[in-house]
Protein backbone atom coordinates (compact mmCIF):
# COMPACT_ATOMS: atom_id res chain seq x y z
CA UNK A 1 -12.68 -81.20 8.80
CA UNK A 2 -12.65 -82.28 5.48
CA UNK A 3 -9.25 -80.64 4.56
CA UNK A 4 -7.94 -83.11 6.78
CA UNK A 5 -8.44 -86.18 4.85
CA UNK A 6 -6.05 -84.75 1.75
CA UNK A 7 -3.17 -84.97 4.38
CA UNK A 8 -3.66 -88.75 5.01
CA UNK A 9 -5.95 -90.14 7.15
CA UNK A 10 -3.89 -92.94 8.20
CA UNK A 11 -2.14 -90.56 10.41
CA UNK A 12 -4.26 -90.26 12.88
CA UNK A 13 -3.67 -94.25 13.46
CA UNK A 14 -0.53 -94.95 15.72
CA UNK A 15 -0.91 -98.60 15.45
CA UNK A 16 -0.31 -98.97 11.57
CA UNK A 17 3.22 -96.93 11.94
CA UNK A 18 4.28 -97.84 15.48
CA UNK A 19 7.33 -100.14 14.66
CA UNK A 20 8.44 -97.53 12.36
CA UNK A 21 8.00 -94.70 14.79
CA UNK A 22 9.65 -96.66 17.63
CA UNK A 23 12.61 -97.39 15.47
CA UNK A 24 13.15 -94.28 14.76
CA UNK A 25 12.75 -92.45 18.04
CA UNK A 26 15.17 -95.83 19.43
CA UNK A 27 12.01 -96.54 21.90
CA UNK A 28 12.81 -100.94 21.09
CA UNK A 29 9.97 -103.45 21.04
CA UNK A 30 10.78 -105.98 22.86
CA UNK A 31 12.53 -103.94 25.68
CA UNK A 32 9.82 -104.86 28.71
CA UNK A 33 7.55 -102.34 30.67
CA UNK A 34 9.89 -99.14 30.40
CA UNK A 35 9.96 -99.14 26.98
CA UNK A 36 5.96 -99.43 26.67
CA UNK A 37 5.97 -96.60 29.10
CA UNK A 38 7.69 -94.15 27.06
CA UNK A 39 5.45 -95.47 23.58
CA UNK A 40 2.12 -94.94 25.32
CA UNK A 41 3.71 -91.68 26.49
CA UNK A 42 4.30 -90.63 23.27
CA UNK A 43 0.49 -92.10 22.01
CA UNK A 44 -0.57 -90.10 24.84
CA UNK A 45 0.96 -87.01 23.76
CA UNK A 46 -0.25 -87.44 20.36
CA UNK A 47 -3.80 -87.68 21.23
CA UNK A 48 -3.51 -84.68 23.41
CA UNK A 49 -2.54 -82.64 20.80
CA UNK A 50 -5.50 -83.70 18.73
CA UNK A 51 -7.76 -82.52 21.62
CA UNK A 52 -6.14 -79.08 21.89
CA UNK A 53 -5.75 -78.97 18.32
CA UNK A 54 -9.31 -79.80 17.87
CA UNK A 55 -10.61 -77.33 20.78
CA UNK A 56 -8.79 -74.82 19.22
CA UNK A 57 -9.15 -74.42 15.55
CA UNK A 58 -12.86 -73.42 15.74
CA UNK A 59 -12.45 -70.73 17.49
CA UNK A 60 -9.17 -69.84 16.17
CA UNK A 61 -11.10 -70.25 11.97
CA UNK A 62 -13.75 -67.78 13.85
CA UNK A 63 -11.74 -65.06 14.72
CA UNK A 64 -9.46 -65.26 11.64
CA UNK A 65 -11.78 -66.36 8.84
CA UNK A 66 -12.50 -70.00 7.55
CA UNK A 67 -10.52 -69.64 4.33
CA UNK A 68 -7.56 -67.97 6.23
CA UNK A 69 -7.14 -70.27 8.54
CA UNK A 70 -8.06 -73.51 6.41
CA UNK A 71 -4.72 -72.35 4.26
CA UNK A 72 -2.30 -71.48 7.27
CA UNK A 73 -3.36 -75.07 8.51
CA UNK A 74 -1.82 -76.33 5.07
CA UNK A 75 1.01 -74.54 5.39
CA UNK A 76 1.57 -75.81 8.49
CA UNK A 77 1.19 -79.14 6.97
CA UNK A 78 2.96 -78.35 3.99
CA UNK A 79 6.05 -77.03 5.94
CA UNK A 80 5.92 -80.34 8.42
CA UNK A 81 6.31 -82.60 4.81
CA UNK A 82 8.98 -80.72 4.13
CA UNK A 83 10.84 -81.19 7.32
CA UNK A 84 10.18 -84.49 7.40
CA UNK A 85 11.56 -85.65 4.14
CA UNK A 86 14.41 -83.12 4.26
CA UNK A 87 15.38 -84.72 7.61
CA UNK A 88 15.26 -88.73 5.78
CA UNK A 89 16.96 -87.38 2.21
CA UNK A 90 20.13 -89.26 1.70
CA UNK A 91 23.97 -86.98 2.27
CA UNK A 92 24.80 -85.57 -0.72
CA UNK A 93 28.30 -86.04 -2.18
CA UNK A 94 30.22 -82.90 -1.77
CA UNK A 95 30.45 -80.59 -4.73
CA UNK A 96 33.88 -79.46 -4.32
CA UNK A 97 35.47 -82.89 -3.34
CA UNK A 98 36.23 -85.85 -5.47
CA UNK A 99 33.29 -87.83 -6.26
């Protein structure tokens, strides 16, 4: 549980983020009733995940080991950070063209 924390804590909170998030999945603000739909859908989704997530890593730590699973859950995080800023990192210039 602990581990957790060294990840962020904020982002468990979909409130603090949300204009950010919406932006960039193109779900707009001020769009009316659809576009709510498809945020809490996504909320909705997220806090699912945290249940099965949650449901599952006990047993899952049990049958593998604590310290096993405790670093294949930072990998996992690890490997999500580095998708995530490898998918905002601005084009590079190409190497073989004229700069």
């Amino acid at each position: 549980l602990l581990s957790a924390f060294q990840y962020g804590y904020n982002n468990g909170n979909m409130n603090t983020q949300a204009g950010v998030q919406r932006a960039a999945l193109g779900i707009p603000t001020s769009a009316g009733a659809s576009a709510d739909n498809v945020w809490a859908l996504c909320v909705s989704l997220f806090c699912m995940g945290a249940l099965v997530g949650c449901n599952l890593s006990g047993s899952l730590a049990d049958k593998w080991g604590r310290k096993k699973f405790l670093l294949l859950s930072a990998l996992v995080y690890l490997l999500g950070g580095l998708l995530e800023a490898a998918s905002a990192l601005p084009p590079c210039a190409d190497p073989g063209g004229v700069p």
